[in-house]
C-alpha atoms as a PDB file:
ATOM      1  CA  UNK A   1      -6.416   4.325 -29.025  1.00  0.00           C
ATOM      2  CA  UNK A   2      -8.778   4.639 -25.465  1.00  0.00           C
ATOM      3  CA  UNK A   3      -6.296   6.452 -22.829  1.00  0.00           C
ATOM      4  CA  UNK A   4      -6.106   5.156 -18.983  1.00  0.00           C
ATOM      5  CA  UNK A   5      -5.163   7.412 -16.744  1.00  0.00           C
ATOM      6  CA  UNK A   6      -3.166   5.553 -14.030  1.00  0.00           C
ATOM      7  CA  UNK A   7      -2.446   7.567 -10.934  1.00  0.00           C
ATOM      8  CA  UNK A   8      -0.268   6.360  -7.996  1.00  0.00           C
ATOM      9  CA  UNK A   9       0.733   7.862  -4.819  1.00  0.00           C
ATOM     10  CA  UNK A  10       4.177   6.798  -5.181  1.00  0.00           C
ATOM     11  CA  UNK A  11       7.297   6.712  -7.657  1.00  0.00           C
ATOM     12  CA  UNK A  12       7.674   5.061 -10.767  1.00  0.00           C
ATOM     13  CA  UNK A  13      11.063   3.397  -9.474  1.00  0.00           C
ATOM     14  CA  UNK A  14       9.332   2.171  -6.821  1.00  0.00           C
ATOM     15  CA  UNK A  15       6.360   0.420  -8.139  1.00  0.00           C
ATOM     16  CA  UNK A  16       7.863  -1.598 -11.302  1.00  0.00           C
ATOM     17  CA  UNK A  17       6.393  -5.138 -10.050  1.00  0.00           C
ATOM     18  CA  UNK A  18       3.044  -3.537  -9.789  1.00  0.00           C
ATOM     19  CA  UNK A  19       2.772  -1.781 -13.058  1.00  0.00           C
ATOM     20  CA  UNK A  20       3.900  -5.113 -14.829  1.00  0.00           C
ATOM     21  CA  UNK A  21       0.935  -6.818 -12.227  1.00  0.00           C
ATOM     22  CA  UNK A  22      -1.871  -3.870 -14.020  1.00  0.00           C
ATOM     23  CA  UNK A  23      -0.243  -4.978 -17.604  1.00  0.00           C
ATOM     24  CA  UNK A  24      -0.726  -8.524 -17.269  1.00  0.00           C
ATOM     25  CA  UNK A  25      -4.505  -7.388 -15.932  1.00  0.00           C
ATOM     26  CA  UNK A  26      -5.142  -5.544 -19.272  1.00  0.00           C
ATOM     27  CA  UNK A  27      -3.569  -7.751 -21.251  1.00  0.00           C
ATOM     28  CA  UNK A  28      -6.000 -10.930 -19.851  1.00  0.00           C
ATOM     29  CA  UNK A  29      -8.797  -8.488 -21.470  1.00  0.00           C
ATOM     30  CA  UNK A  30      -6.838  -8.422 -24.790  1.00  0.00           C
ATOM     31  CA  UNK A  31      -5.341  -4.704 -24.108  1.00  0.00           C
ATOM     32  CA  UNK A  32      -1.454  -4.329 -24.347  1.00  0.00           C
ATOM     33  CA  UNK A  33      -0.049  -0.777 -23.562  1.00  0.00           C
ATOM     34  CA  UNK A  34       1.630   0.845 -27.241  1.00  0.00           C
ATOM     35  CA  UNK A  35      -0.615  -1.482 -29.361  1.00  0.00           C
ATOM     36  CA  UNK A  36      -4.176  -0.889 -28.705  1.00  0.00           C
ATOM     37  CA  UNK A  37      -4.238   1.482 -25.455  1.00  0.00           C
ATOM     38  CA  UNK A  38      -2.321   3.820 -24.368  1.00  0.00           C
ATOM     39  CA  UNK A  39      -1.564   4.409 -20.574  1.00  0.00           C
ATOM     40  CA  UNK A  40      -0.523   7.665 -19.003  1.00  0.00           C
ATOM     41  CA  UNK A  41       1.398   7.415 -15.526  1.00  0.00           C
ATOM     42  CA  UNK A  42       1.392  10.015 -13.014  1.00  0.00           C
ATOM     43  CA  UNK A  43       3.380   9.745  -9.885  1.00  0.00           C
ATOM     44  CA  UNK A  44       2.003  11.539  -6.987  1.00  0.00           C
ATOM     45  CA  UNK A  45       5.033  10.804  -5.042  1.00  0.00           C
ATOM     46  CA  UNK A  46       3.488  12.040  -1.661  1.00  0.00           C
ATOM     47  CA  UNK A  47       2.497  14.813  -3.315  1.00  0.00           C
ATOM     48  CA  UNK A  48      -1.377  14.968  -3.218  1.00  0.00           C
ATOM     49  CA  UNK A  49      -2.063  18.597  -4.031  1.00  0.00           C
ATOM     50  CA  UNK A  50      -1.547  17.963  -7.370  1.00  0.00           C
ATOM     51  CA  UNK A  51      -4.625  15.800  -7.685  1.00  0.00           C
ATOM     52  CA  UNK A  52      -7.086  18.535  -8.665  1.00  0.00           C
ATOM     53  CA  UNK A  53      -5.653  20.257 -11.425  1.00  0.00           C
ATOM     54  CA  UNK A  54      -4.540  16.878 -12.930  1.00  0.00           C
ATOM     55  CA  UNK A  55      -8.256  15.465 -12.239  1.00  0.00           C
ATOM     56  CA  UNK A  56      -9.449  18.677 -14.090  1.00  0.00           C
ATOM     57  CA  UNK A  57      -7.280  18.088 -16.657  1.00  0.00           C
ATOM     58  CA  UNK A  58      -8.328  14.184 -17.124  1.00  0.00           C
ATOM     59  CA  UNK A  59     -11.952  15.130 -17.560  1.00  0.00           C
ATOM     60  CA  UNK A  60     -10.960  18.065 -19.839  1.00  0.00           C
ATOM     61  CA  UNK A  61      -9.608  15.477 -22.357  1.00  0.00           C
ATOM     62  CA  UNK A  62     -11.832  12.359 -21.348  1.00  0.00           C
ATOM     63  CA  UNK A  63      -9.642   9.653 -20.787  1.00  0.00           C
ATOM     64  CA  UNK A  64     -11.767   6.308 -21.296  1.00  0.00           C
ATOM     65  CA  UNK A  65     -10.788   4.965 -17.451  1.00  0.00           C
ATOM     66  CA  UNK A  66      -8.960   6.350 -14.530  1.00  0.00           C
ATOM     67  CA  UNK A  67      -7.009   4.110 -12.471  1.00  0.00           C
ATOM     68  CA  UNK A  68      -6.531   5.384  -8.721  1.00  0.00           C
ATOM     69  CA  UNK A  69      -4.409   2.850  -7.122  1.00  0.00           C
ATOM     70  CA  UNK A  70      -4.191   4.362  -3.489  1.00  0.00           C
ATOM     71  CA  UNK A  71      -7.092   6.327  -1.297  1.00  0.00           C
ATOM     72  CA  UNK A  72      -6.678   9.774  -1.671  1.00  0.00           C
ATOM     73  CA  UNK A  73      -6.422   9.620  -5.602  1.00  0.00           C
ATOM     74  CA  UNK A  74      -9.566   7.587  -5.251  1.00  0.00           C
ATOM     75  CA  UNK A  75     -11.295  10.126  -2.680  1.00  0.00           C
ATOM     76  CA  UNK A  76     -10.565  12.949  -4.564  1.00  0.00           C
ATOM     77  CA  UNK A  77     -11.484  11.716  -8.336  1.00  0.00           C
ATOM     78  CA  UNK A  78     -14.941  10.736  -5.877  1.00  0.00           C
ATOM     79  CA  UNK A  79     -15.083  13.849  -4.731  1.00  0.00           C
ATOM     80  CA  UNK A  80     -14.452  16.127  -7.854  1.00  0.00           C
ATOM     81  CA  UNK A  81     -17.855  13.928  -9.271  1.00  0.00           C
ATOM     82  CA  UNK A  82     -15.920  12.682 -11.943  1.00  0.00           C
ATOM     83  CA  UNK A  83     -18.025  10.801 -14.422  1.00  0.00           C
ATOM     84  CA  UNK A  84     -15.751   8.621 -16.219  1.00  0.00           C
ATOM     85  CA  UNK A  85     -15.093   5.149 -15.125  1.00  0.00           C
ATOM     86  CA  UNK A  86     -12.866   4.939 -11.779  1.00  0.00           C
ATOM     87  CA  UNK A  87     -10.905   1.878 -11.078  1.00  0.00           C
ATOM     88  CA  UNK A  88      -9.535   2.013  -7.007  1.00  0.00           C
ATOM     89  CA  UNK A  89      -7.302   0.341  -5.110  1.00  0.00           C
ATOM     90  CA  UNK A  90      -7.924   1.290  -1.764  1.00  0.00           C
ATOM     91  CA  UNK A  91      -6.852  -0.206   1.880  1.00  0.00           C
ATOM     92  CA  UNK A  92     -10.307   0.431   3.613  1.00  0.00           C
ATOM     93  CA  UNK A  93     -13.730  -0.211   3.189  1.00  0.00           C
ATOM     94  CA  UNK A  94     -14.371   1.769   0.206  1.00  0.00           C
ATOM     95  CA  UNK A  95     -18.249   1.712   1.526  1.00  0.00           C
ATOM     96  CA  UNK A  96     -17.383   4.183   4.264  1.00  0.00           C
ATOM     97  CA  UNK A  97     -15.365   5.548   2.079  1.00  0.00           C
ATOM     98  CA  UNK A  98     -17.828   6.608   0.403  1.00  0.00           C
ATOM     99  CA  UNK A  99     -17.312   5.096  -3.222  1.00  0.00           C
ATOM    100  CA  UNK A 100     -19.563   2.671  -3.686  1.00  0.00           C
ATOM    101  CA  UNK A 101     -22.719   1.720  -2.411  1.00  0.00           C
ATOM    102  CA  UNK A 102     -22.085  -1.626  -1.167  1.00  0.00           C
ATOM    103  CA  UNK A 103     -19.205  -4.188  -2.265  1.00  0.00           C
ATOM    104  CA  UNK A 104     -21.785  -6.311  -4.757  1.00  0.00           C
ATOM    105  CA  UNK A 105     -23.576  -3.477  -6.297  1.00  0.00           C
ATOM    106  CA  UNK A 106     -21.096  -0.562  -6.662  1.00  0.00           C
ATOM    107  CA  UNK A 107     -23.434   1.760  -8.400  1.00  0.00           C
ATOM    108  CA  UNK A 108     -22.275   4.709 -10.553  1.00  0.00           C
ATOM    109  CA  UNK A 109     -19.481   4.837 -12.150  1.00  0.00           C
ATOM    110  CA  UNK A 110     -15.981   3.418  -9.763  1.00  0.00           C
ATOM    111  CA  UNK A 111     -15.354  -0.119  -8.449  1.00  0.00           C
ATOM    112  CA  UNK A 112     -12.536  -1.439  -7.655  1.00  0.00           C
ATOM    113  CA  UNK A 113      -9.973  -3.869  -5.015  1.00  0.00           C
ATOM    114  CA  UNK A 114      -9.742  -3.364  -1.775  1.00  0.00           C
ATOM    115  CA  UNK A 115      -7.548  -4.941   1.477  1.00  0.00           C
ATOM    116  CA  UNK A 116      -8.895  -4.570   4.695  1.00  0.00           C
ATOM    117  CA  UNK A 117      -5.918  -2.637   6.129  1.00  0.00           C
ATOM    118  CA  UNK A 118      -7.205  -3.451  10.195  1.00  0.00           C
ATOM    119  CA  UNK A 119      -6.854  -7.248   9.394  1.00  0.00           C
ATOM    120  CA  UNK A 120      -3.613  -6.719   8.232  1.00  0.00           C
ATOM    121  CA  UNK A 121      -2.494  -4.671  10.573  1.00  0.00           C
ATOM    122  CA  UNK A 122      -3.676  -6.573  13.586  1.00  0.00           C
ATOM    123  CA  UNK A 123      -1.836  -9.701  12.206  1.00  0.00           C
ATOM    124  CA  UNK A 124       1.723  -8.098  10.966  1.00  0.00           C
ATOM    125  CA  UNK A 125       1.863  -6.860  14.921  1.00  0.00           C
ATOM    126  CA  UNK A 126       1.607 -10.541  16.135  1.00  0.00           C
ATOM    127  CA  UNK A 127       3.790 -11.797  13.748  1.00  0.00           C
ATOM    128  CA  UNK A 128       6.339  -8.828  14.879  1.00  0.00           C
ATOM    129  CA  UNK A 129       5.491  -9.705  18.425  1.00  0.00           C
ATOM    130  CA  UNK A 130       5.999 -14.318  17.571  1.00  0.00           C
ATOM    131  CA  UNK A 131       9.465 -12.547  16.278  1.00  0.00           C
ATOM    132  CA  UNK A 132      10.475 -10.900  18.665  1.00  0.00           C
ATOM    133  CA  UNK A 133       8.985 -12.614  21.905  1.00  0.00           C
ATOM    134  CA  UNK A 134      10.214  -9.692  24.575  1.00  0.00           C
ATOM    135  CA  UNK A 135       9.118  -6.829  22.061  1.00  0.00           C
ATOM    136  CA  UNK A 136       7.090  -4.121  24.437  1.00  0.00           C
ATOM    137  CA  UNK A 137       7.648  -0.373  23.127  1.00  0.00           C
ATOM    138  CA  UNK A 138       6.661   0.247  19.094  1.00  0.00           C
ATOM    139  CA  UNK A 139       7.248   3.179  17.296  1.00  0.00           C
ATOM    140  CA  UNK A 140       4.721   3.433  14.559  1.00  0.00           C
ATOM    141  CA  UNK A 141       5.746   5.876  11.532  1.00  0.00           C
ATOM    142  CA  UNK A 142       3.046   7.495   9.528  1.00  0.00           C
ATOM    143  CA  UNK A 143       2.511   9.918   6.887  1.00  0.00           C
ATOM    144  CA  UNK A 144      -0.011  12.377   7.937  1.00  0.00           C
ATOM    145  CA  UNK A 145       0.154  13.475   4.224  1.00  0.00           C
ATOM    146  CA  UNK A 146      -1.809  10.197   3.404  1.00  0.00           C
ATOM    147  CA  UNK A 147      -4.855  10.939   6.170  1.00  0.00           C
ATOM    148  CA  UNK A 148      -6.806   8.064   5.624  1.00  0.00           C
ATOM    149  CA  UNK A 149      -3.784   5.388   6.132  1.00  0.00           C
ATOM    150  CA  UNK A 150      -2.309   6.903   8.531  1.00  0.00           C
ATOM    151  CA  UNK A 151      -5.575   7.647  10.470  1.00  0.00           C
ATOM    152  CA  UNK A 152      -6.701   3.980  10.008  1.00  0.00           C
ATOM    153  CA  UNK A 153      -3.299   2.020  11.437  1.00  0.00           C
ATOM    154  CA  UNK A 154      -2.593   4.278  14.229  1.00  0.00           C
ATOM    155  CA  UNK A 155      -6.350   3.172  15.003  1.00  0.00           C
ATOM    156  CA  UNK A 156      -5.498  -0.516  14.390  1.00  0.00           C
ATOM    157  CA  UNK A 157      -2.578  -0.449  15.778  1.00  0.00           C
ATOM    158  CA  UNK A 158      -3.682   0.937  19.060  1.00  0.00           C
ATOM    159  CA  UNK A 159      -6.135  -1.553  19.796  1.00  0.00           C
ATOM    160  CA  UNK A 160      -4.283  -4.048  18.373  1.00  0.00           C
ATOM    161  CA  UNK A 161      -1.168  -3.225  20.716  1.00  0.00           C
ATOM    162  CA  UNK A 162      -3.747  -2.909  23.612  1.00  0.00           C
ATOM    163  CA  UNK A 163      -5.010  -6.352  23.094  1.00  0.00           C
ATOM    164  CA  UNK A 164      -1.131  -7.525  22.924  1.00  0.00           C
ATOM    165  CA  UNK A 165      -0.282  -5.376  26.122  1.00  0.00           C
ATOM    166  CA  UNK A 166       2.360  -3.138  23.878  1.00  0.00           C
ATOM    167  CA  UNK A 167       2.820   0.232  23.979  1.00  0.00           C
ATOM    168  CA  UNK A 168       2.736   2.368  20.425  1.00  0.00           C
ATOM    169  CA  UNK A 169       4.463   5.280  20.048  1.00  0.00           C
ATOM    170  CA  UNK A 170       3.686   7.541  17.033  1.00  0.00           C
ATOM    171  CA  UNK A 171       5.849   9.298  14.662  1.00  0.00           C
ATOM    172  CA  UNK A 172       5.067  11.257  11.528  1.00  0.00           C
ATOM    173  CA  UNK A 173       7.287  11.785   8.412  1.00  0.00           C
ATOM    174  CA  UNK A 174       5.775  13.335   5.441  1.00  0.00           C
ATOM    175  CA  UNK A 175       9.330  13.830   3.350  1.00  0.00           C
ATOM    176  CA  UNK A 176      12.786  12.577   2.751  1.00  0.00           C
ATOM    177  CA  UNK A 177      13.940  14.879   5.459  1.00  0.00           C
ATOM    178  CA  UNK A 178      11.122  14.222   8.185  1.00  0.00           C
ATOM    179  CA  UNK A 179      11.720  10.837   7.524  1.00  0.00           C
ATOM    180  CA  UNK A 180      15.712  11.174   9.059  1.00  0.00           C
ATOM    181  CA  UNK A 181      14.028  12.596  11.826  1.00  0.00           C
ATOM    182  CA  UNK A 182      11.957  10.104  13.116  1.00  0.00           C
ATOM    183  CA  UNK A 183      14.738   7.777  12.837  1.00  0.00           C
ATOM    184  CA  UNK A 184      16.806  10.257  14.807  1.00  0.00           C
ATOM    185  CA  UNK A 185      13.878  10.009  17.414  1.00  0.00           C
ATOM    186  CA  UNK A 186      14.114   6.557  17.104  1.00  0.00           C
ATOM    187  CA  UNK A 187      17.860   6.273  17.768  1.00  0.00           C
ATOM    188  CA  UNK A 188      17.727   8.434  21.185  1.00  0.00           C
ATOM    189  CA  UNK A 189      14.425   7.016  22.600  1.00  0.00           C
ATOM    190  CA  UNK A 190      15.356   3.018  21.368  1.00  0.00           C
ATOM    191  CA  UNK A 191      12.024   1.313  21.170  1.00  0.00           C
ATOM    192  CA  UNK A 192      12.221  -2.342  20.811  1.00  0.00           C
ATOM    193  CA  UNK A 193      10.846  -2.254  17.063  1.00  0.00           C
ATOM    194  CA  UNK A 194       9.405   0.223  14.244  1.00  0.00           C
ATOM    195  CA  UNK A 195       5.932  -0.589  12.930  1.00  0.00           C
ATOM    196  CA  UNK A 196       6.285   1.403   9.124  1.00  0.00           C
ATOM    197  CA  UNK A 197       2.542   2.234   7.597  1.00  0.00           C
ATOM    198  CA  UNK A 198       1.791   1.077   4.228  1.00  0.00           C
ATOM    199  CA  UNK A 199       2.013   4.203   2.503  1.00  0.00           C
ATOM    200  CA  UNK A 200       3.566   5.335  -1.251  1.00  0.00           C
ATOM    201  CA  UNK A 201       5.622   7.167  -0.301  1.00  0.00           C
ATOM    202  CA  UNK A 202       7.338   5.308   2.536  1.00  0.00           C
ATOM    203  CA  UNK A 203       7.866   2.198  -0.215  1.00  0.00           C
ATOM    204  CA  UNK A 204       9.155   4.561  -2.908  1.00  0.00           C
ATOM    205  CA  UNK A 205      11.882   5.328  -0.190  1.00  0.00           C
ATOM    206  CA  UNK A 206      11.955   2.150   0.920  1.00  0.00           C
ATOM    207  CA  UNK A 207      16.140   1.631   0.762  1.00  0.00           C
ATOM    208  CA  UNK A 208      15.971   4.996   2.957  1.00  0.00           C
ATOM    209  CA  UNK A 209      13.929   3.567   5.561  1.00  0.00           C
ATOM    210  CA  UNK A 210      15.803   0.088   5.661  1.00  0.00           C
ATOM    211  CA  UNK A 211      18.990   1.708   5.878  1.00  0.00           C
ATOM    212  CA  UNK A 212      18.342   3.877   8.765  1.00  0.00           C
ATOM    213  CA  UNK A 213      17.037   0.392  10.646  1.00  0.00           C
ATOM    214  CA  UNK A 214      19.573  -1.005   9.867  1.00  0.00           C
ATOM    215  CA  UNK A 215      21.989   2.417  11.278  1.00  0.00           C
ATOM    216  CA  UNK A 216      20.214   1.651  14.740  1.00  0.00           C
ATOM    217  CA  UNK A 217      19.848  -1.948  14.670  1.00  0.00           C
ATOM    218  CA  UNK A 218      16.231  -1.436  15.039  1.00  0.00           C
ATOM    219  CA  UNK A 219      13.798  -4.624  13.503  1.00  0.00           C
ATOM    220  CA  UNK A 220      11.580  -3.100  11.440  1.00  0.00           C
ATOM    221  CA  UNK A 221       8.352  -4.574   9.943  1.00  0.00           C
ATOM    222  CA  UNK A 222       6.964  -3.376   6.918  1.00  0.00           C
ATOM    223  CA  UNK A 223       3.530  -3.995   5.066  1.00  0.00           C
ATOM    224  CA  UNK A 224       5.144  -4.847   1.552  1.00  0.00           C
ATOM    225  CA  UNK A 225       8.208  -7.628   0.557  1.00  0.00           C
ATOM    226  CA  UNK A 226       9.704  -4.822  -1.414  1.00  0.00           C
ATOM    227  CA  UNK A 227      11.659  -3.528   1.875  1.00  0.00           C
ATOM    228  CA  UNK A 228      12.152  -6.936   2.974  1.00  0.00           C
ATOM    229  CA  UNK A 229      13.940  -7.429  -0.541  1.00  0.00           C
ATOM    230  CA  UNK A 230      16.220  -4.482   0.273  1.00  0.00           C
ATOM    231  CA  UNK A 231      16.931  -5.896   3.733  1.00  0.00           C
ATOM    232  CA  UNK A 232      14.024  -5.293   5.796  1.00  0.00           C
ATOM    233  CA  UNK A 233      13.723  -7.469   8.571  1.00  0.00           C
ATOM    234  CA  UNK A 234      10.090  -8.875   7.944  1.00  0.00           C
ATOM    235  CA  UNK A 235       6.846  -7.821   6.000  1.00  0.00           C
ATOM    236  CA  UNK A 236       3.072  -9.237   5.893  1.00  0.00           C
ATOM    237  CA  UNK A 237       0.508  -8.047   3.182  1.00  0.00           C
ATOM    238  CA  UNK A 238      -0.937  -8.355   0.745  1.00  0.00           C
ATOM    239  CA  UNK A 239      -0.192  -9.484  -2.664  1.00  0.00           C
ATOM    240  CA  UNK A 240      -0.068  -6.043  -4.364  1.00  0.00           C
ATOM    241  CA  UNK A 241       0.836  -7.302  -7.716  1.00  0.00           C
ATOM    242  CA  UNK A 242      -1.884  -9.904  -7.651  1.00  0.00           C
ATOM    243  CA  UNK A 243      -3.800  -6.655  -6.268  1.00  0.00           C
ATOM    244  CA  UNK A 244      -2.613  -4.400  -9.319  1.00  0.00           C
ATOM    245  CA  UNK A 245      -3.589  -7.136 -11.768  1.00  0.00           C
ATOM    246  CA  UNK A 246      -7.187  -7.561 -10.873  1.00  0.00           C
ATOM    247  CA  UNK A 247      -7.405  -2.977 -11.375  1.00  0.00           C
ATOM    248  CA  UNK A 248      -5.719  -4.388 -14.820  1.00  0.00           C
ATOM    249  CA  UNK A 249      -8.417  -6.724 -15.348  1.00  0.00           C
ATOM    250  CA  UNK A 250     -11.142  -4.428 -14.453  1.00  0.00           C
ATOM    251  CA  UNK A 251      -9.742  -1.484 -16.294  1.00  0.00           C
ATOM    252  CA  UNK A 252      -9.540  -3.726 -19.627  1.00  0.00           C
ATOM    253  CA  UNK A 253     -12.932  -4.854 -19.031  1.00  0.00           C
ATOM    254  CA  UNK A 254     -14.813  -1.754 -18.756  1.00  0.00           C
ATOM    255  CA  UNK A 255     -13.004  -0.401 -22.444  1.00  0.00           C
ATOM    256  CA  UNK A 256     -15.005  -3.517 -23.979  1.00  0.00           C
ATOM    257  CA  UNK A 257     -17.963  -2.334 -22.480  1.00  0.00           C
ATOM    258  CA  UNK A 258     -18.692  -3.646 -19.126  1.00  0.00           C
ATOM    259  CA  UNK A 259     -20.134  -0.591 -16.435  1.00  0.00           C
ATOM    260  CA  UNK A 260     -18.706  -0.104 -13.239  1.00  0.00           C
ATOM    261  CA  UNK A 261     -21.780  -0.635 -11.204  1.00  0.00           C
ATOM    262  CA  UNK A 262     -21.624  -3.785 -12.768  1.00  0.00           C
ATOM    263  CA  UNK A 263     -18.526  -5.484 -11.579  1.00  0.00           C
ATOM    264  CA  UNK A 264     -18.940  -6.162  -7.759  1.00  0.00           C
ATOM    265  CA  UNK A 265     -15.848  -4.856  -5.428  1.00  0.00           C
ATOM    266  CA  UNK A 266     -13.125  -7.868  -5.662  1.00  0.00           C
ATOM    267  CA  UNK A 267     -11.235  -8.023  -1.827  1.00  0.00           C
ATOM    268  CA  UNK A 268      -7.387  -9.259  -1.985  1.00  0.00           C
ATOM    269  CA  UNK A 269      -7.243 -12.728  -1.027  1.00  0.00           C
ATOM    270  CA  UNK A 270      -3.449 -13.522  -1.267  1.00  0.00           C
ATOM    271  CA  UNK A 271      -1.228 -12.129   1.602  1.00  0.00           C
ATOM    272  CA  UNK A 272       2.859 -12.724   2.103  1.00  0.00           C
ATOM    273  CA  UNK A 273       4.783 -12.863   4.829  1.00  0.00           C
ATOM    274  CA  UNK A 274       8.424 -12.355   3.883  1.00  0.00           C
ATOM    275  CA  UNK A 275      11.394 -12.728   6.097  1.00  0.00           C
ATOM    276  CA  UNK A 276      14.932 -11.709   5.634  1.00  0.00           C
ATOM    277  CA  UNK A 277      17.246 -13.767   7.775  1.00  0.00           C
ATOM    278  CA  UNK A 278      20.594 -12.282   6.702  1.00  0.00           C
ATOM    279  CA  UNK A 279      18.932  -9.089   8.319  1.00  0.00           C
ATOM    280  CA  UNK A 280      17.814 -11.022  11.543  1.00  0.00           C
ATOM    281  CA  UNK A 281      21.729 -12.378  11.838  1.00  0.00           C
ATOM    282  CA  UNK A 282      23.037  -8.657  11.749  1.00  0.00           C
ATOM    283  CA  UNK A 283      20.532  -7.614  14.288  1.00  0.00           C
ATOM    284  CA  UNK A 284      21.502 -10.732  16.337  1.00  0.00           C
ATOM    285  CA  UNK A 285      18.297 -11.996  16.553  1.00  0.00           C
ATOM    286  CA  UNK A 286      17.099 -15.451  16.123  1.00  0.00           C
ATOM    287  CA  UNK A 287      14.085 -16.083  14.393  1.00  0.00           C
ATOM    288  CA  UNK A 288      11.819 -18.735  15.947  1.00  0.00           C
ATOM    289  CA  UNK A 289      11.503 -21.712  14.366  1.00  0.00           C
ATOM    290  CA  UNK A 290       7.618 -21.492  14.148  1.00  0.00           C
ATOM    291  CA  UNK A 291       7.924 -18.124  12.719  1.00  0.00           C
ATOM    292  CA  UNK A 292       9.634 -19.936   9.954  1.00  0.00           C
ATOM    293  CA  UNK A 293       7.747 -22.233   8.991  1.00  0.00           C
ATOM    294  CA  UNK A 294       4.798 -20.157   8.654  1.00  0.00           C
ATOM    295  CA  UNK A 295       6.655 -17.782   6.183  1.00  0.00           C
ATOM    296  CA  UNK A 296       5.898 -18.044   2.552  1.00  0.00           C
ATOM    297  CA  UNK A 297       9.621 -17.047   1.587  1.00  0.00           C
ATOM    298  CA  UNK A 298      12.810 -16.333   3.591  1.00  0.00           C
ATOM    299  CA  UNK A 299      15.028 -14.591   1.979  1.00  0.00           C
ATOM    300  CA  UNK A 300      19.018 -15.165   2.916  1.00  0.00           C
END
């Protein structure tokens, strides 16, 4: 049976819904996992200098297709001129990026779907802001560990916050432990809300980061409904299993035979905003009216 190599930036425990999104993918193409592929997982889980020797060892054995569903997986396989078929899921323009030629015409061998991360980002800080109308100081938590994401919203962010007259703080956490201490930061300096990056491993410890919030009655917005689920205040993004289905569909199509510089760049079209109002009541908030009617689930 043809072997994928699927690589994630996160935990296993963590990204259930979305490896059930890539099966459904493969399986649209006629592919299900045990019966006529196999699929090997490896979970990063923040740690990214494991990617050459595992990259080494996937051309060594020349798995049919490599799934890199985050950036840095996807930079790196780039990088390390791998020459099997690449499948990314990235969050920024994956022309600067330097993985494809242009969204229509890929060339070589990696396409893939990709979310403009500034668009997001610009619209998850007004939503925060239609939330909470008096909002003014934002801590924004990173993971310097993921450079590209974390390079690209504290960029977004900035101007976005400058266009909304806010002020941005931000903190770093690459671990479990650095994570406690930006919420200890948090705590003492009290901004008005937290801003969390999209990131792999900030969702894979995503009951971590909602509980703290919820320790300092800080809101919280998050880019995925996975934290909101958990009870995080609010999230906006987009629809990663949708996103995880389409790298399913692509991956099943190249092992009939399509190329990569074939299949043009698909961009996410279906975003969510998610609120949780139980969360809102415990913070003593009250959540707009128009805020809720523009959500496409509140959860209670």
């Amino acid at each position: 049976m043809p072997v994928i190599a699927f690589i994630r930036d996160g935990s296993a425990e963590g990204n259930a819904r979305y490896v059930g999104g890539f099966r459904k993918g493969l399986s649209e193409t006629g592919y299900v996992e045990g019966q006529n592929v196999t699929v090997e997982y490896h979970w990063l889980e923040g740690k990214y200098d494991r990617l050459p020797d595992l990259l080494t060892d996937l051309v060594r054995r020349q798995v049919a297709v490599i799934a890199t569903l985050g950036t840095l997986p996807a930079q790196a396989a780039k990088a390390a001129k791998v020459t099997i078929p690449i499948v990314f899921l990235v969050g920024e323009d994956p022309v600067e990026l330097g993985l494809v030629g242009s969204f229509a015409k890929p060339g070589g061998n990696v396409t893939g779907v990709n979310v403009l991360v500034a668009e997001v980002v610009a619209k998850r800080l007004r939503l925060l802001r239609d939330l909470l109308p008096n909002v003014v100081r934002i801590a924004v938590l990173v993971n310097p560990g993921n450079a590209p994401i974390a390079k690209a919203t504290v960029q977004d962010v900035q101007k976005a916050a400058f266009t909304m007259g806010l002020q941005v703080e931000i903190l770093n956490a690459t671990s479990i432990g650095e994570i406690d201490a930006a919420f200890a930061t948090i705590a003492r300096e009290r901004p008005d809300a937290v801003f969390v990056a999209p990131d792999g491993l900030f969702t894979s410890r995503r009951v971590q980061l909602v509980t703290l919030a919820a320790s300092d009655r800080i809101p919280a917005t998050y880019a995925l409904r996975d934290y909101v689920e958990v009870g995080g205040l609010m999230s906006y993004g987009p629809d990663f299993t949708d996103m995880f289905r389409q790298v399913g569909v692509y991956t099943g199509s190249i092992l009939k035979g399509a190329k990569p510089a074939d299949l043009p760049v698909l961009q996410s079209t279906k975003f969510e905003f998610v609120i949780n109002l139980t969360t809102a009541k415990v913070l003593g908030l009250t959540i707009p009216a128009g805020v809720i009617s523009i959500a496409d689930e509140v959860i209670e």
